[in-house]
N, C-alpha and C. Protein backbone atom coordinates (compact mmCIF):
# COMPACT_ATOMS: atom_id res chain seq x y z
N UNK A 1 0.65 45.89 41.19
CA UNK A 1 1.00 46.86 42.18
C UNK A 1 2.51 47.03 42.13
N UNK A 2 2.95 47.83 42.40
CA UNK A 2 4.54 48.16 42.04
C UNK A 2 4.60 49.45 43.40
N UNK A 3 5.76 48.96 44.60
CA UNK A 3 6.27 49.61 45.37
C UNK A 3 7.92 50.02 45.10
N UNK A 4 8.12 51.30 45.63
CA UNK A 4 9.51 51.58 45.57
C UNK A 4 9.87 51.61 47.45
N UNK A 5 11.34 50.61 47.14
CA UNK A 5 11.88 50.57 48.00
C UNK A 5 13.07 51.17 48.34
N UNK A 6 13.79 50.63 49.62
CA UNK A 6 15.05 51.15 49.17
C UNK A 6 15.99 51.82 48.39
N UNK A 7 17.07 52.52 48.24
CA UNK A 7 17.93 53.14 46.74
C UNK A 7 16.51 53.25 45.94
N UNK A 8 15.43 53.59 46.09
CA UNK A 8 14.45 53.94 44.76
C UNK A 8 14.09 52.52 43.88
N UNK A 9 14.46 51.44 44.33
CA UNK A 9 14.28 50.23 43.94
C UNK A 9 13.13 50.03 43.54
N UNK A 10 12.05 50.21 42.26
CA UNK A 10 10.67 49.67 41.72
C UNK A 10 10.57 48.00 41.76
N UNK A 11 9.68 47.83 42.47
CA UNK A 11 9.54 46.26 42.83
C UNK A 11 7.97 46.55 42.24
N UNK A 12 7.36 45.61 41.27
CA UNK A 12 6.49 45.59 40.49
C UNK A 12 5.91 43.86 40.80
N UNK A 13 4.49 43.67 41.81
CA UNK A 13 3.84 42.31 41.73
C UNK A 13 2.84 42.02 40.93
N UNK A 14 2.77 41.07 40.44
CA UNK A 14 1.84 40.55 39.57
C UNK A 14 1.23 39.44 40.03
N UNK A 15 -0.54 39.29 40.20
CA UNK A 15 -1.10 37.89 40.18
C UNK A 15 -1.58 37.80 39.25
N UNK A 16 -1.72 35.65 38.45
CA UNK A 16 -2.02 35.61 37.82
C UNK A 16 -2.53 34.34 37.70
N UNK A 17 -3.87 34.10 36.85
CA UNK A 17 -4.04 32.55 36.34
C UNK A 17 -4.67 32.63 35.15
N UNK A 18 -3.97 31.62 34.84
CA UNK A 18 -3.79 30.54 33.67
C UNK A 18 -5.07 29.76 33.62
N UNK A 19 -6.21 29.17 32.40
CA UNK A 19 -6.85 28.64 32.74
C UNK A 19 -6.29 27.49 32.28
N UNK A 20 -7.02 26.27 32.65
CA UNK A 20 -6.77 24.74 32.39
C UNK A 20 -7.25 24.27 31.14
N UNK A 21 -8.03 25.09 30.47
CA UNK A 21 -8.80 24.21 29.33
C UNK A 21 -7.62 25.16 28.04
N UNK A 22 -7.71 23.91 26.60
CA UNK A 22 -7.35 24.37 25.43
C UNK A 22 -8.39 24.53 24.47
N UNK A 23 -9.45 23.79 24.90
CA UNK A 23 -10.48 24.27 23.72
C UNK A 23 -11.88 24.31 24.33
N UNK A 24 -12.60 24.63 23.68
CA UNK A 24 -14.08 24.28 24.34
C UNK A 24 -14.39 22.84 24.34
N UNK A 25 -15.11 22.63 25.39
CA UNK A 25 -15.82 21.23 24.93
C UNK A 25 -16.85 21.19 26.24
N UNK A 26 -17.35 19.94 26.31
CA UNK A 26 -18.61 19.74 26.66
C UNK A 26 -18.29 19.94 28.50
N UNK A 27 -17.13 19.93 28.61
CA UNK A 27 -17.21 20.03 30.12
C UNK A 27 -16.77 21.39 30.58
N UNK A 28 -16.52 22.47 29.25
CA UNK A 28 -16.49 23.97 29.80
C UNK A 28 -17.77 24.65 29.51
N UNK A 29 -17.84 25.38 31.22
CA UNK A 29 -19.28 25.52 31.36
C UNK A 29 -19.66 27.21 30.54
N UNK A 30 -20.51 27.62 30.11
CA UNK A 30 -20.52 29.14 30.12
C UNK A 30 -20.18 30.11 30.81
N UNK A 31 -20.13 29.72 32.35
CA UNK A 31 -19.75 30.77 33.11
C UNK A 31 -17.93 30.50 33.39
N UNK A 32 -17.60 29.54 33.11
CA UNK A 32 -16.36 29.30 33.29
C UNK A 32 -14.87 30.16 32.54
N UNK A 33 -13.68 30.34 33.77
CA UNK A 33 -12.92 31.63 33.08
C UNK A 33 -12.54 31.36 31.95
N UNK A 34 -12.32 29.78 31.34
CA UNK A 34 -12.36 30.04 30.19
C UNK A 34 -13.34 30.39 28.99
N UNK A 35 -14.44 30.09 29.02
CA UNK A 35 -15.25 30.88 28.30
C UNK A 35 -15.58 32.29 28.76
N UNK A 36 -15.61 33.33 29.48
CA UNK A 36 -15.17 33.98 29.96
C UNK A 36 -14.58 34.91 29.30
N UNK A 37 -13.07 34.26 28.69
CA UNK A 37 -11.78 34.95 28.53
C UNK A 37 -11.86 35.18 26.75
N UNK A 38 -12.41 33.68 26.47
CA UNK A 38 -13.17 33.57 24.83
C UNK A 38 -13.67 34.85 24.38
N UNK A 39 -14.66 35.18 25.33
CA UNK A 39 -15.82 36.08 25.16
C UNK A 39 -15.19 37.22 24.88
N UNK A 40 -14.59 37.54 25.88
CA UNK A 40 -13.80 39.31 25.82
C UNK A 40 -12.84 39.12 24.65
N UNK A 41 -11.66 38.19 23.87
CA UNK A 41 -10.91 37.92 23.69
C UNK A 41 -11.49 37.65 21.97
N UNK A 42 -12.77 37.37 21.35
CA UNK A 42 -13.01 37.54 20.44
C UNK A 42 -13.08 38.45 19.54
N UNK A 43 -12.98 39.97 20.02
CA UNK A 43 -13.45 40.77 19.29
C UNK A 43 -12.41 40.85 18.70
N UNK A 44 -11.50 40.84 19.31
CA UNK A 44 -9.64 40.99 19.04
C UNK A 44 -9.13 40.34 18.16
N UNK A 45 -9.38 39.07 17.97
CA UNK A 45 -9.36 37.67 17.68
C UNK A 45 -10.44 36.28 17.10
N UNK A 46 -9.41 36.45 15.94
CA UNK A 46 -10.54 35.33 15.30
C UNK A 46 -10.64 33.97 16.16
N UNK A 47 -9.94 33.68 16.45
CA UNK A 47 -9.21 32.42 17.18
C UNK A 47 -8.66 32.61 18.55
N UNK A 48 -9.67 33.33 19.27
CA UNK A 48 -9.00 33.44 20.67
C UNK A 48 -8.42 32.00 21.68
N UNK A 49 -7.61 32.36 22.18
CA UNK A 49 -6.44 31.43 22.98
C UNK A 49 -6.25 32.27 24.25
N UNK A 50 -7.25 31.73 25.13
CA UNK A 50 -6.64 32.51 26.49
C UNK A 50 -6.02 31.78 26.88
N UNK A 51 -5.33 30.06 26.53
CA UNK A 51 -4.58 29.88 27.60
C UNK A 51 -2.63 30.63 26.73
N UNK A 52 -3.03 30.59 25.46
CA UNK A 52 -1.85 30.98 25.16
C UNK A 52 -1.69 32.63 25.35
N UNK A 53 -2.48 32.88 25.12
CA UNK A 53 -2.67 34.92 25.31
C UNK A 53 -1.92 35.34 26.62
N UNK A 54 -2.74 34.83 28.03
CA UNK A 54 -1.86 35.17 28.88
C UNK A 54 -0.66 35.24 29.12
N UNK A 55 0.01 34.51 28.01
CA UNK A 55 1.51 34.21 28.34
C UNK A 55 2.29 34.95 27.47
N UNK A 56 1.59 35.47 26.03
CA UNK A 56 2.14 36.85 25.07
C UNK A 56 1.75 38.07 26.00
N UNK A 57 0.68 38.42 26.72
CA UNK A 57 0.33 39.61 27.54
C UNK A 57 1.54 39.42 28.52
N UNK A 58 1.66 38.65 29.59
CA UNK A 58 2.60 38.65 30.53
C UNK A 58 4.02 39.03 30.26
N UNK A 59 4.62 38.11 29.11
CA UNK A 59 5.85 38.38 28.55
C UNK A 59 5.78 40.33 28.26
N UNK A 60 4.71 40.94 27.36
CA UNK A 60 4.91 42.11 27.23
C UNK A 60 4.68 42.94 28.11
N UNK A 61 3.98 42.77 29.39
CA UNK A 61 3.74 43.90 30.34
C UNK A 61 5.19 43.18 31.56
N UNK A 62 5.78 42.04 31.56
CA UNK A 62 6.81 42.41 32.19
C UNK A 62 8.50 43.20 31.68
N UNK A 63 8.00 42.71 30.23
CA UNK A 63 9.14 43.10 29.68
C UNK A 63 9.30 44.85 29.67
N UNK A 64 7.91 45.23 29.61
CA UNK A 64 7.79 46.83 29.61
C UNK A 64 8.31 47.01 31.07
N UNK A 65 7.93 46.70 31.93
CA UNK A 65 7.99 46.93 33.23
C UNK A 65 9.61 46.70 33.44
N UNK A 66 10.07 45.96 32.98
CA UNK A 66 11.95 45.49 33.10
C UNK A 66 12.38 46.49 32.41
N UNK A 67 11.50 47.45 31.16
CA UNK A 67 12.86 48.28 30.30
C UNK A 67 12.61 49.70 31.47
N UNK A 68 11.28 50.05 32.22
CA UNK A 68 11.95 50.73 33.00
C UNK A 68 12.41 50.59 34.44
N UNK A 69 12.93 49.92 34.72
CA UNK A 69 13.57 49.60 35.64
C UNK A 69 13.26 49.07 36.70
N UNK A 70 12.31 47.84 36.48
CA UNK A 70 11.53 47.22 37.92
C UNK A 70 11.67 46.04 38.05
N UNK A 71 11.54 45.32 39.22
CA UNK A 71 12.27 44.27 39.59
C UNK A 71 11.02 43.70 39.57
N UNK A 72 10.40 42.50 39.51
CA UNK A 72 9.11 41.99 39.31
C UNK A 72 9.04 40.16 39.95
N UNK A 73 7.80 40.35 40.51
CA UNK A 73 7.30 39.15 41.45
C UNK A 73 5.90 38.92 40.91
N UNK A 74 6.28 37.64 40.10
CA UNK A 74 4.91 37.23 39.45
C UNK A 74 4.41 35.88 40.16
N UNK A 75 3.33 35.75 40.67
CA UNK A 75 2.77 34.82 41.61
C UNK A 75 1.92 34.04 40.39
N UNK A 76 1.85 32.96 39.90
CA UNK A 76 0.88 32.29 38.93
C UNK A 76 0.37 31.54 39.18
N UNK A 77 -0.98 30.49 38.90
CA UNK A 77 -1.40 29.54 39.14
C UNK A 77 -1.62 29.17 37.66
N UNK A 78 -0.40 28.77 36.87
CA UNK A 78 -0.12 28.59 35.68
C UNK A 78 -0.99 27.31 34.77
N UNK A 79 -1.54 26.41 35.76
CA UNK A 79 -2.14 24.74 34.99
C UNK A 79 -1.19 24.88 34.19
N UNK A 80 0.16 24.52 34.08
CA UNK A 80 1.17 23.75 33.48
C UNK A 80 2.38 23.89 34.06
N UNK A 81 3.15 22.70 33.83
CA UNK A 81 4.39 22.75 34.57
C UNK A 81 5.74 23.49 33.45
N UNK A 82 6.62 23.53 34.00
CA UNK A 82 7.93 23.72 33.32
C UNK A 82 8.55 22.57 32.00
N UNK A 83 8.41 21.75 32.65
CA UNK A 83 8.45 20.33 31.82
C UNK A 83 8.02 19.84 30.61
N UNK A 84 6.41 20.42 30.67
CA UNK A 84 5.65 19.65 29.40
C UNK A 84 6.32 20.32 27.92
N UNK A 85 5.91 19.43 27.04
CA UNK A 85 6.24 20.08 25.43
C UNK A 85 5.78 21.06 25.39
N UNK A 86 6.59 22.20 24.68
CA UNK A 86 5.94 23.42 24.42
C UNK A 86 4.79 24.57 25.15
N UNK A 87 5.71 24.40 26.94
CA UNK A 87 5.76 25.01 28.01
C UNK A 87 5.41 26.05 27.96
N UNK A 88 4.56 27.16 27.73
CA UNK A 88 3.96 28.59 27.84
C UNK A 88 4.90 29.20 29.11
N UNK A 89 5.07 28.28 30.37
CA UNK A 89 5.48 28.81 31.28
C UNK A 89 7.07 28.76 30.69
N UNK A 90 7.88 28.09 30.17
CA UNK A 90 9.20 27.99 30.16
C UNK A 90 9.55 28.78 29.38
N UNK A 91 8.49 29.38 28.18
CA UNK A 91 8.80 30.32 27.10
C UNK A 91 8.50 31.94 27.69
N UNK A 92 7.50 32.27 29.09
CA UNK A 92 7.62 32.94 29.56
C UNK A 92 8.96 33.02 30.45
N UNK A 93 9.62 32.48 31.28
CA UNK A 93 10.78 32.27 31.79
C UNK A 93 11.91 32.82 30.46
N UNK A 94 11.97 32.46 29.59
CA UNK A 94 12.62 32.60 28.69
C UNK A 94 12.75 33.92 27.90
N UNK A 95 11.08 34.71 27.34
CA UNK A 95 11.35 35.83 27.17
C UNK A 95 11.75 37.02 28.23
N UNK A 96 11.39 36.53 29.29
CA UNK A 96 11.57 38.19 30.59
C UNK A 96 12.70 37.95 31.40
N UNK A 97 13.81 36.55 31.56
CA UNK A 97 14.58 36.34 32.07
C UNK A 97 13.99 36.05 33.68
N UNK A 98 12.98 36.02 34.06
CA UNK A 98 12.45 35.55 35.56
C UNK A 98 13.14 34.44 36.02
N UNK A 99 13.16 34.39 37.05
CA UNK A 99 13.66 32.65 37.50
C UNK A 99 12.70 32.06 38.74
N UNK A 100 12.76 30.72 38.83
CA UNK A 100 11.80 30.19 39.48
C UNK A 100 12.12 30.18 41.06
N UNK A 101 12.04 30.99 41.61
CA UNK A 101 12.39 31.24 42.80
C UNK A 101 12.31 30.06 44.18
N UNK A 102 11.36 28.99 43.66
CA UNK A 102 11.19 27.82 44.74
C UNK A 102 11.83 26.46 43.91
N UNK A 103 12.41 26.62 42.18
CA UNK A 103 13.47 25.58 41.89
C UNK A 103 14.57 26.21 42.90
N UNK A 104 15.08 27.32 42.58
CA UNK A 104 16.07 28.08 43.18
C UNK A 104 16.65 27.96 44.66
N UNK A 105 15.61 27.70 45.33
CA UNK A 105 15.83 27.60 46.94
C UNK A 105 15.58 26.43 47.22
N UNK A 106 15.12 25.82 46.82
CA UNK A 106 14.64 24.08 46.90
C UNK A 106 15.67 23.20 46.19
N UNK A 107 16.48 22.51 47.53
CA UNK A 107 18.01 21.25 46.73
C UNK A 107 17.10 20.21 46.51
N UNK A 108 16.37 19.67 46.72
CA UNK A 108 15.21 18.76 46.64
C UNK A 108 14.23 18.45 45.20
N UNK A 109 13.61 17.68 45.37
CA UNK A 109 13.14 17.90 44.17
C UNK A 109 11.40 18.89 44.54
N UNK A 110 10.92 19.61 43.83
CA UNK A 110 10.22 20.51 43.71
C UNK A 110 8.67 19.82 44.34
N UNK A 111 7.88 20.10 45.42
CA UNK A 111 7.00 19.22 45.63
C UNK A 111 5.53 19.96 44.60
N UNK A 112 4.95 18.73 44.26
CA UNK A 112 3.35 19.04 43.95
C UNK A 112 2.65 20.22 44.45
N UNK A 113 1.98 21.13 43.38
CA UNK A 113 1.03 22.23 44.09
C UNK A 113 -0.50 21.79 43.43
N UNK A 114 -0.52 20.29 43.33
CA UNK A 114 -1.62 20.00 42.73
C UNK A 114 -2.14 19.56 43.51
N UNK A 115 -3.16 19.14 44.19
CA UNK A 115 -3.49 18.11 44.69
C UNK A 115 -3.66 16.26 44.34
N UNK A 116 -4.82 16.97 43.26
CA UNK A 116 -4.72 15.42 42.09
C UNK A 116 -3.69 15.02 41.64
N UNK A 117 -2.39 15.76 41.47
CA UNK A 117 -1.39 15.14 40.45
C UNK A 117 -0.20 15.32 41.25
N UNK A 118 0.23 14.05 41.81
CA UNK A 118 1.71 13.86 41.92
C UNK A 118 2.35 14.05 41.44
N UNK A 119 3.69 14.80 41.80
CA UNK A 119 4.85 15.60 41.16
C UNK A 119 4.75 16.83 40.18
N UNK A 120 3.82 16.94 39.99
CA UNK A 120 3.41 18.15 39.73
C UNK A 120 2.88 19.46 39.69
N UNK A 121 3.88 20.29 39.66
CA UNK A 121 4.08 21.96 40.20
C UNK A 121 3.25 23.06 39.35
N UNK A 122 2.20 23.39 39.53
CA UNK A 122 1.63 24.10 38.55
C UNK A 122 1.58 25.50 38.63
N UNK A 123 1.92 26.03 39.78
CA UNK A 123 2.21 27.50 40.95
C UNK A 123 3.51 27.17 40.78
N UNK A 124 3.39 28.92 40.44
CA UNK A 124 4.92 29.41 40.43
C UNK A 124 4.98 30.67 41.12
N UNK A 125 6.01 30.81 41.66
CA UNK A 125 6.80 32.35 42.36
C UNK A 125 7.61 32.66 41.22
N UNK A 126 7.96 33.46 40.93
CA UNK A 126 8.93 33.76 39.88
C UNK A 126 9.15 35.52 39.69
N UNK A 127 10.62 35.71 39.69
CA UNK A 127 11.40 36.80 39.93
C UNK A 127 12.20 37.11 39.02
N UNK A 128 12.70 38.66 38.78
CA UNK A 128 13.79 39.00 38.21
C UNK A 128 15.02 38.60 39.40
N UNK A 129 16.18 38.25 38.30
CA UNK A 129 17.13 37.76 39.62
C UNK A 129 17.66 38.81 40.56
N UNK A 130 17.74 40.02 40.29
CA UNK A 130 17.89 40.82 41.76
C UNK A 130 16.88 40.19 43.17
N UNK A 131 15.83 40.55 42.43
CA UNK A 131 14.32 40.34 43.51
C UNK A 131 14.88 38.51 44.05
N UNK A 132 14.88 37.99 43.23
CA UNK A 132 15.26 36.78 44.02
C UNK A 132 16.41 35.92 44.75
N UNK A 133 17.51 37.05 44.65
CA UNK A 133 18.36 36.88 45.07
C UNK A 133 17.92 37.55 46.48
N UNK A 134 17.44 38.31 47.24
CA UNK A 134 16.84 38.31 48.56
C UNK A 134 16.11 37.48 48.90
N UNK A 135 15.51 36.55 48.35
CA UNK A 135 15.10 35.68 49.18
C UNK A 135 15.89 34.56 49.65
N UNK A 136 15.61 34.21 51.10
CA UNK A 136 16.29 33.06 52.18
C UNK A 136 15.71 31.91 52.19
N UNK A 137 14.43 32.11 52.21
CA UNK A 137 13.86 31.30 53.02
C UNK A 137 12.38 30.67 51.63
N UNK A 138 11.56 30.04 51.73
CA UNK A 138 10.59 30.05 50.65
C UNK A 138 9.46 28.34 51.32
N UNK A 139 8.58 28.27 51.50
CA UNK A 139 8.23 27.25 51.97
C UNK A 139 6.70 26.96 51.30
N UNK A 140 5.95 26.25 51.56
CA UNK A 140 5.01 25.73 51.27
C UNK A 140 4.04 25.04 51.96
N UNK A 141 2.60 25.46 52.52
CA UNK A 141 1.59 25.10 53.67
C UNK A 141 1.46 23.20 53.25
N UNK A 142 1.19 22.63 53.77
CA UNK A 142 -0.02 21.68 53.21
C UNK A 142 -0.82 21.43 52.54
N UNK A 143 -1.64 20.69 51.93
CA UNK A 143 -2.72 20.96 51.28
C UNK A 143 -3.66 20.96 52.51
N UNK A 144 -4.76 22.21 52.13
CA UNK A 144 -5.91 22.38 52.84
C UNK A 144 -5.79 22.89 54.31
N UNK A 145 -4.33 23.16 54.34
CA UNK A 145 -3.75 24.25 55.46
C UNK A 145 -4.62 25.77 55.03
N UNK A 146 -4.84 26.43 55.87
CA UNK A 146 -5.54 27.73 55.86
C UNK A 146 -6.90 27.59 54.73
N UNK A 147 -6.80 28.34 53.31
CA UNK A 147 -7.73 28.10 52.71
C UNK A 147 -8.45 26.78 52.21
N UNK A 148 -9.21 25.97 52.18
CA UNK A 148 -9.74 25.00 51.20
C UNK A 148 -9.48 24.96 49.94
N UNK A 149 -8.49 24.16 49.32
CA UNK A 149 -8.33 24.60 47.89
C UNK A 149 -7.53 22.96 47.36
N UNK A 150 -7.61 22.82 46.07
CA UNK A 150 -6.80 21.82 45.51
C UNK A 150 -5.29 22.07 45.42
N UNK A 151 -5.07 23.56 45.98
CA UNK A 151 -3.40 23.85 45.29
C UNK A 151 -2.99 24.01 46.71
N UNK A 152 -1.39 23.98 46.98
CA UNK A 152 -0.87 24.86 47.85
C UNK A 152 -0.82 25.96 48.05
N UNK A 153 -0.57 26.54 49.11
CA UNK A 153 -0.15 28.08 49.27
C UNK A 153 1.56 28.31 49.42
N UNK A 154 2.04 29.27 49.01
CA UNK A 154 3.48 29.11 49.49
C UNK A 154 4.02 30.45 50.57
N UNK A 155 4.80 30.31 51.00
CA UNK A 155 5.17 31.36 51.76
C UNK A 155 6.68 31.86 51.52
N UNK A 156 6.90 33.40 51.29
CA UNK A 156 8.15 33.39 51.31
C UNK A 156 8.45 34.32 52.48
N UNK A 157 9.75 33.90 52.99
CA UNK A 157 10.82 35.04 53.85
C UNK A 157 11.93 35.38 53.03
N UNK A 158 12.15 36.51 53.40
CA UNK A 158 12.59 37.64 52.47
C UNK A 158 13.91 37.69 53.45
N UNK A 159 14.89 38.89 53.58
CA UNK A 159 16.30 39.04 53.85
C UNK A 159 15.49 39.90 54.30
């Protein structure tokens, strides 16, 4: 969805997820998004990779979206952190120039959006730096605050 604001400002949002699995195996089910993503993703592809695909698609529909002039808010539920070897998310950060909008506002160290896994952030907010340079404020529910879910929710306030 992409609103114009202010001065004609194109602000362009994106949701997105990432699945958790790298290959098939006995505990991905048929109906599951990653087989799923296989399915559609074969015809294209000898060797489909949805967990790597999403992150060549993303890089090119934000980068299109940045050459004409839009400021962009990509919400992810990435299953991977910034950290690990050969980061999909850090190489997305890297081709579109986004920045992590809750490293950014957070002096602290970054809390868990996992449930199962301590210290680890797998949800991301992430902005072109105009877009995130308005934000003040940026916070994060509980787990199992509002929806039922293994992840957090986050909340931002804006300027």
């Amino acid at each position: 969805m992409t609103i114009i604001g202010k001065c004609r400002i194109k602000v362009s949002f994106i949701t997105a997820y990432r699945v958790s699995q790298t290959t098939m195996n006995e505990h991905v089910g048929p109906m599951s998004a990653y087989s799923q993503q296989c399915h559609l993703l074969h015809d294209e592809y000898k060797y489909p990779d949805p967990r790597g695909r999403i992150i060549d698609d993303l890089i090119a529909f934000i980068n299109s979206k940045n050459d004409k002039g839009h400021d962009i808010v990509l919400m992810i539920d990435a299953n991977g952190t910034l950290k690990e070897r050969n980061s999909g998310i850090r190489h997305l950060l890297d081709a579109t120039g986004l920045v992590d909008v809750l490293a950014q506002i957070n002096d602290s160290e970054i809390p868990s959006t996992y449930i199962n896994a301590k210290k680890r952030c797998i949800d991301f907010m992430l902005m072109t730096p105009r877009a995130a340079a308005a934000v003040e404020k940026m916070g994060m529910l509980s787990f199992n605050d509002g929806i039922l879910t293994d992840q957090r929710q986050s909340e931002n306030v804006e300027k």
